[in-house]
C-alpha atoms as a PDB file:
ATOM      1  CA  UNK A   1     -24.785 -61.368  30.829  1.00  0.00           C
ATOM      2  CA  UNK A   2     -22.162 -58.343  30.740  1.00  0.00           C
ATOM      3  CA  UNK A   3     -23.991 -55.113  29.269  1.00  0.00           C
ATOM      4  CA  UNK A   4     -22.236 -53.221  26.052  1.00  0.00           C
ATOM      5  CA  UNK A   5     -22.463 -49.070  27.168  1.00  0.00           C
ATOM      6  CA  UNK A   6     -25.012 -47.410  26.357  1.00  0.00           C
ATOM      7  CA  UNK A   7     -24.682 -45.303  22.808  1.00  0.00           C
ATOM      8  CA  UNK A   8     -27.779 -43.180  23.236  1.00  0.00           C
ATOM      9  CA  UNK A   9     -30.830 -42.644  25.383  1.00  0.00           C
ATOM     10  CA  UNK A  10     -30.382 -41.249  29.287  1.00  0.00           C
ATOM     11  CA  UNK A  11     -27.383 -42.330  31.566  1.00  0.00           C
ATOM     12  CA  UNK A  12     -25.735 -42.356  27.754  1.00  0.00           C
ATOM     13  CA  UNK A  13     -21.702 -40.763  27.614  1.00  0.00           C
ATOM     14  CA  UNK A  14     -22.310 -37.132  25.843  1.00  0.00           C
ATOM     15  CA  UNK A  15     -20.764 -37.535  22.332  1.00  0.00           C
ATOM     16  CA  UNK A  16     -21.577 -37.020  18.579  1.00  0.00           C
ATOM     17  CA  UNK A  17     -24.982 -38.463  17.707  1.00  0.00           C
ATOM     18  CA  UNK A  18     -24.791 -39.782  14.512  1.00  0.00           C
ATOM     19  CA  UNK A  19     -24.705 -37.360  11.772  1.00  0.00           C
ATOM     20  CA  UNK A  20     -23.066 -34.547  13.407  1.00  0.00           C
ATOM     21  CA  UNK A  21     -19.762 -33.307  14.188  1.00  0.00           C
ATOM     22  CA  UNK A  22     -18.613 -32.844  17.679  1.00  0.00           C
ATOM     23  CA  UNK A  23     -18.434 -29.438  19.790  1.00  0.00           C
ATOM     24  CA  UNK A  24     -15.208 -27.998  19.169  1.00  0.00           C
ATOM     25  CA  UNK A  25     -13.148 -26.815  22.229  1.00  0.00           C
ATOM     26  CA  UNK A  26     -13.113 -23.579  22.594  1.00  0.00           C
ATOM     27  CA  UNK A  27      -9.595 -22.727  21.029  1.00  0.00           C
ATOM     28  CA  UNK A  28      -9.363 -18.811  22.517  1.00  0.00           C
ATOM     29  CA  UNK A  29      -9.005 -15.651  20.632  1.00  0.00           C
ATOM     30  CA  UNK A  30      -6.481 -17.149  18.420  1.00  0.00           C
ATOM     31  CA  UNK A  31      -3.096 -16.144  18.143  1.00  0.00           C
ATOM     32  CA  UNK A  32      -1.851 -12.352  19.220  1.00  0.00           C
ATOM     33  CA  UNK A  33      -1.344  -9.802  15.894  1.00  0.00           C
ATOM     34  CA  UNK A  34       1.781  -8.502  15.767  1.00  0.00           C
ATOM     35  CA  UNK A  35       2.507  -4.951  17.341  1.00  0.00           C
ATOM     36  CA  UNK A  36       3.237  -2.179  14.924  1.00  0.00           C
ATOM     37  CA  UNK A  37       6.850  -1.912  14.134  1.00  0.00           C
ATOM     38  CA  UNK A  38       9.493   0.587  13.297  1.00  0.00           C
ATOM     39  CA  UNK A  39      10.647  -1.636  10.042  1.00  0.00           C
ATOM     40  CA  UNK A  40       6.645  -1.118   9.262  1.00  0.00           C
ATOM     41  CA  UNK A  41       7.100   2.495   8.733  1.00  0.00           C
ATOM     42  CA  UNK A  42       9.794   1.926   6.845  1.00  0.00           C
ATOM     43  CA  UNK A  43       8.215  -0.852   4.746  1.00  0.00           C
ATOM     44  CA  UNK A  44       4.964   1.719   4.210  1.00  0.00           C
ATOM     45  CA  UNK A  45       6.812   4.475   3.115  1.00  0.00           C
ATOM     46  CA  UNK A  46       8.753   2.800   1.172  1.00  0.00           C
ATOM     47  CA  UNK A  47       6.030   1.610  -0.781  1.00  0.00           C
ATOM     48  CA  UNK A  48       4.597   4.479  -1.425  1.00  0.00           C
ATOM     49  CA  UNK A  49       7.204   6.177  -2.307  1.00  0.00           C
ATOM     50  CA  UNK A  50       8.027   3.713  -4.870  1.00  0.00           C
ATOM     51  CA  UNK A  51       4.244   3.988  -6.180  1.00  0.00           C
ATOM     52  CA  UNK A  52       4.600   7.165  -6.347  1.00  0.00           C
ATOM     53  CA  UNK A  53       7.922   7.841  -8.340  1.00  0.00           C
ATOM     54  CA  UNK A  54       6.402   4.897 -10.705  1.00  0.00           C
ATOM     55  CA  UNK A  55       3.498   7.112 -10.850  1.00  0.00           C
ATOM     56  CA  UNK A  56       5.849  10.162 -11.415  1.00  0.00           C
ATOM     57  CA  UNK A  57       7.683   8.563 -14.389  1.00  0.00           C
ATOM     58  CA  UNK A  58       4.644   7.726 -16.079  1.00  0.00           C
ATOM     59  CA  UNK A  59       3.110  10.894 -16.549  1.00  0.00           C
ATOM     60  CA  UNK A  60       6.555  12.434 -17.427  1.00  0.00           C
ATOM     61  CA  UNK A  61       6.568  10.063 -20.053  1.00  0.00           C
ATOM     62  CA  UNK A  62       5.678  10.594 -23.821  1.00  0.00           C
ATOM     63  CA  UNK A  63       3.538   8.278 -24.733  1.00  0.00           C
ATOM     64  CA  UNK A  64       4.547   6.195 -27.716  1.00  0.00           C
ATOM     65  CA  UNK A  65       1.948   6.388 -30.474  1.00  0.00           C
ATOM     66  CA  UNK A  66       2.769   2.594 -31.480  1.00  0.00           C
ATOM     67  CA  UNK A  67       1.571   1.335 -28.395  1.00  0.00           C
ATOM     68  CA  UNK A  68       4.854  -0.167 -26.871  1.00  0.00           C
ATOM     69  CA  UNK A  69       8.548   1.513 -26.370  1.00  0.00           C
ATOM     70  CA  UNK A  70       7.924   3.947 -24.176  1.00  0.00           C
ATOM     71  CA  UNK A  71       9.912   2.527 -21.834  1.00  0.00           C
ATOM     72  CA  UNK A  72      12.936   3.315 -24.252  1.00  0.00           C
ATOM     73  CA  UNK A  73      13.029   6.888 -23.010  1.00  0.00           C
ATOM     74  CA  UNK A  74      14.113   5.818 -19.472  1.00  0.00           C
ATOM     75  CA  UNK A  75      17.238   4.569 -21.510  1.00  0.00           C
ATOM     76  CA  UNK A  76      16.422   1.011 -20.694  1.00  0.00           C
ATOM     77  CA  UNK A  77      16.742  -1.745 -24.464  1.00  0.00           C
ATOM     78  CA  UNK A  78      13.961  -2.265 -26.653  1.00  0.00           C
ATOM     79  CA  UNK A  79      12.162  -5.416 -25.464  1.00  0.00           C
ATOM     80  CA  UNK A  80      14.428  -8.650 -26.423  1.00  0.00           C
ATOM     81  CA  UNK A  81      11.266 -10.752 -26.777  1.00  0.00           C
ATOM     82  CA  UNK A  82       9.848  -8.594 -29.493  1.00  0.00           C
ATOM     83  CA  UNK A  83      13.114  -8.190 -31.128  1.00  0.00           C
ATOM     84  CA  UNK A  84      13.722 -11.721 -30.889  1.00  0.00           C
ATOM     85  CA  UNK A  85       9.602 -13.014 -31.875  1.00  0.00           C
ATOM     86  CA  UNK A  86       8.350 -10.254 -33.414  1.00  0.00           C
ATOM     87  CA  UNK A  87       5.649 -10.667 -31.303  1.00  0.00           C
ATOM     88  CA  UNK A  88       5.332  -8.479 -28.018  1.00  0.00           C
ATOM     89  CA  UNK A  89       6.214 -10.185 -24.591  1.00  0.00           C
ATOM     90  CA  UNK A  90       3.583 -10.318 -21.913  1.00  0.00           C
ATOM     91  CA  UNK A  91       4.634  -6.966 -20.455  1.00  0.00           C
ATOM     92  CA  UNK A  92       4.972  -5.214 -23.855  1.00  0.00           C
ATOM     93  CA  UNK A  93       2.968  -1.761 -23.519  1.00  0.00           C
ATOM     94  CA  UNK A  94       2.631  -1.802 -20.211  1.00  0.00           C
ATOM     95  CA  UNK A  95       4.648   1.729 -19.736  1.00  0.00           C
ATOM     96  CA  UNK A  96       2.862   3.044 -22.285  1.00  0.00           C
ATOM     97  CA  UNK A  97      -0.829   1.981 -21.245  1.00  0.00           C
ATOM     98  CA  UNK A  98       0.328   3.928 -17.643  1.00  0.00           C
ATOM     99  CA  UNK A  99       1.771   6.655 -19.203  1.00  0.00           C
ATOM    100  CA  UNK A 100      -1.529   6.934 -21.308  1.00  0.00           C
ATOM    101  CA  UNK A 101      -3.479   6.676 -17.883  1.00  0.00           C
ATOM    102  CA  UNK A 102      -1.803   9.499 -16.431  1.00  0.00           C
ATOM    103  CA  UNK A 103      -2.355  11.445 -19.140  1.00  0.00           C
ATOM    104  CA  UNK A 104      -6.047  11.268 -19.398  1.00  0.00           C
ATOM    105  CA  UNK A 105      -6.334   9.249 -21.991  1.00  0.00           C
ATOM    106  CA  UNK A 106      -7.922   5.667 -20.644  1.00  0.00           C
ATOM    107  CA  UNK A 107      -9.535   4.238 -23.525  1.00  0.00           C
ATOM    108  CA  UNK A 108      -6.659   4.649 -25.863  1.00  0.00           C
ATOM    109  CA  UNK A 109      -4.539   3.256 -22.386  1.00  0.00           C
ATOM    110  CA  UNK A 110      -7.178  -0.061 -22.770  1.00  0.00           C
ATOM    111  CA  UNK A 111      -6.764  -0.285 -26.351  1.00  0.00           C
ATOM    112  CA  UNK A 112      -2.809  -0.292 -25.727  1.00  0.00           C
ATOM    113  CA  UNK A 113      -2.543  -2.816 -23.013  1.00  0.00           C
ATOM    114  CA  UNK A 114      -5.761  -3.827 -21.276  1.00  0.00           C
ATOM    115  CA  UNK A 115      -3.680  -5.335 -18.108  1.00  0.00           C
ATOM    116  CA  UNK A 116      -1.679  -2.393 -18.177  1.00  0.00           C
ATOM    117  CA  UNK A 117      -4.349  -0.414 -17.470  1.00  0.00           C
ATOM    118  CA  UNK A 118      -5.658  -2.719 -14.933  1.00  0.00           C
ATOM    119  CA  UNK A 119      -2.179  -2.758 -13.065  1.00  0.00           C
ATOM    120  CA  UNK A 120      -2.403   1.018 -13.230  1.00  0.00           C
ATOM    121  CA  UNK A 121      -6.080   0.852 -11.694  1.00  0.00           C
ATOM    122  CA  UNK A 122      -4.787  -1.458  -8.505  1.00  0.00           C
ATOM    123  CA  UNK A 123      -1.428   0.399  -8.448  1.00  0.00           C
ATOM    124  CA  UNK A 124      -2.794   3.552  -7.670  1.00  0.00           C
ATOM    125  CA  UNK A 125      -5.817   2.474  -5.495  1.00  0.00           C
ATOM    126  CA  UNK A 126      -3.195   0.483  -3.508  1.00  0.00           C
ATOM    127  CA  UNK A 127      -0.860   4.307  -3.267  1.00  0.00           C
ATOM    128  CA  UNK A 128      -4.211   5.836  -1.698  1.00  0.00           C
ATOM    129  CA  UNK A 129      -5.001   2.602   0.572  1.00  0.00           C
ATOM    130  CA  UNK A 130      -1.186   2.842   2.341  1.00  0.00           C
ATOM    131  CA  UNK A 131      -1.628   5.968   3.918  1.00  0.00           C
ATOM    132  CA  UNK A 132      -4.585   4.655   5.439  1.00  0.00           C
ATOM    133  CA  UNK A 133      -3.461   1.286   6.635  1.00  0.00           C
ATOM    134  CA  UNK A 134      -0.606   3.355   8.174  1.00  0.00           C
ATOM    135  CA  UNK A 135      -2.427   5.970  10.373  1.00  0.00           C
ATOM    136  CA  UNK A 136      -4.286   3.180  11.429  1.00  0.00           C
ATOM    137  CA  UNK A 137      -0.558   1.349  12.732  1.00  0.00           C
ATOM    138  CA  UNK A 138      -1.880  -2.154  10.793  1.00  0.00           C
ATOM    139  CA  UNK A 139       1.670  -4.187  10.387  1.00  0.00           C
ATOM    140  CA  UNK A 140       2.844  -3.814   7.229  1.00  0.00           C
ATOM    141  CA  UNK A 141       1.736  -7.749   6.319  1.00  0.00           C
ATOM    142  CA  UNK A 142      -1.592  -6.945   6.752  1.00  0.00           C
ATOM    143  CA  UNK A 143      -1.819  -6.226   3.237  1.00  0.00           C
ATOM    144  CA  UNK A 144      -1.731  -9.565   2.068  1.00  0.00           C
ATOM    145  CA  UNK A 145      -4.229 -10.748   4.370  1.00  0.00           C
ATOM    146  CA  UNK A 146      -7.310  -7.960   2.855  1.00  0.00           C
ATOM    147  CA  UNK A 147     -10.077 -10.234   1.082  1.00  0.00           C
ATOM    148  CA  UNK A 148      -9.601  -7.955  -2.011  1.00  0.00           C
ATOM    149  CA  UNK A 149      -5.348  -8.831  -2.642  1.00  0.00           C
ATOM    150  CA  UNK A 150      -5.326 -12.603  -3.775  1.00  0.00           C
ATOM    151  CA  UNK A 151      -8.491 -12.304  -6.265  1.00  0.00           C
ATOM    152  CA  UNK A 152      -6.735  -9.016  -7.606  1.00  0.00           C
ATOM    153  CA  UNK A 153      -3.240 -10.272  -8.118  1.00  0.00           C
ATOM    154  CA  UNK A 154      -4.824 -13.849  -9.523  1.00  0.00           C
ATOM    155  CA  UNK A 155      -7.619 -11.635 -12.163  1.00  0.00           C
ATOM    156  CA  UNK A 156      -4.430  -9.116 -12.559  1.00  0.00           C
ATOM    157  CA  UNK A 157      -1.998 -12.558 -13.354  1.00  0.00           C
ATOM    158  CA  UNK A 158      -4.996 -13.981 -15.647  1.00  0.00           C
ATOM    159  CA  UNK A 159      -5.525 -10.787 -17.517  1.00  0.00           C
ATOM    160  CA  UNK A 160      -1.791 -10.461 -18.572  1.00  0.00           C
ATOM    161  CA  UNK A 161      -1.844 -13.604 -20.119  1.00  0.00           C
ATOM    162  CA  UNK A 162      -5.068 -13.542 -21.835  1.00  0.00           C
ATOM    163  CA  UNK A 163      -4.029 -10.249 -23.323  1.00  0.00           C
ATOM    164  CA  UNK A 164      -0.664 -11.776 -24.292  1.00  0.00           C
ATOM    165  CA  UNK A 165      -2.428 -15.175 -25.879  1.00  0.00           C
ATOM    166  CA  UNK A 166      -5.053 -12.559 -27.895  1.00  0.00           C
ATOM    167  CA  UNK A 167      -1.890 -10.817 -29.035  1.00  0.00           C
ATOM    168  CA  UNK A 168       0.309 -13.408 -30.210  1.00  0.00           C
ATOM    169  CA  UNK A 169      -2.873 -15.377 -32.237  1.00  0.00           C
ATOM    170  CA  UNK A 170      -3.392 -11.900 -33.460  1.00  0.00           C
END
């Protein structure tokens, strides 16, 4: 009579007993990061720079009293949406909640476009963070891997619409 292998007990081939999963392999550090760059320089400073002259606009900016149209006094059209609906757009207010911000005035920036001032909140932490991330040569794509950048851009993406739905059932 021909024996079957033995499954389990001593003189048994090592494998998964049942109910576990099997040793992994050691895979190795995983693949090399990426050496800092010249085009991340560029990429970091011109990021911040941009931050910063959208930073710079905003508190040059008079604050419209209505809540939305500041934008008008960079020359650009009144929002087409609004003009159209008579209902404000998603990103209706949104210069005027910053321009608010960088005036001092945060709870009337809320009350004008809650997301706005949320945008405003991770636009300016983000100008402070890129300095950082810099000095410390992380490549520029970094960014998008930090724990706190997907749940901000998703609670930034799901703020902007709940403020829109509140508005237009308003």
């Amino acid at each position: 009579m021909k024996r079957s292998p033995t499954t389990s007990g001593p003189g048994a081939p090592p494998g998964p007993s049942a109910g576990t999963n099997p040793p992994r392999a050691a895979e190795g550090p995983g693949p090399k990061p990426r050496r800092f760059a010249f085009w991340d320089h560029l990429l970091y400073g011109f990021c911040w720079l941009g931050f910063l002259a959208v930073l710079g606009v905003a508190r040059w900016l008079r604050p419209e009293s209505a809540g939305l149209g500041t934008h008008t006094e960079l020359g650009l059209p009144p929002c087409g949406f609004y003009e159209a609906f008579h209902k404000p757009c998603p990103s209706c207010g949104m210069t005027t909640s910053f321009a608010w911000m960088l005036h001092g005035h945060p709870i009337t920036a809320i009350q004008t476009q809650p997301a706005g001032a949320g945008l405003f909140l991770a636009t300016l932490c983000a100008w402070f963070y890129l300095p950082v991330a810099w000095t410390k040569r992380r490549p520029f794509e970094h960014l998008f891997d930090l724990p706190v950048f997907l749940p901000t851009v998703v609670a930034l993406i799901v703020l902007i619409l709940v403020v829109w739905a509140w508005r237009l059932l308003a």
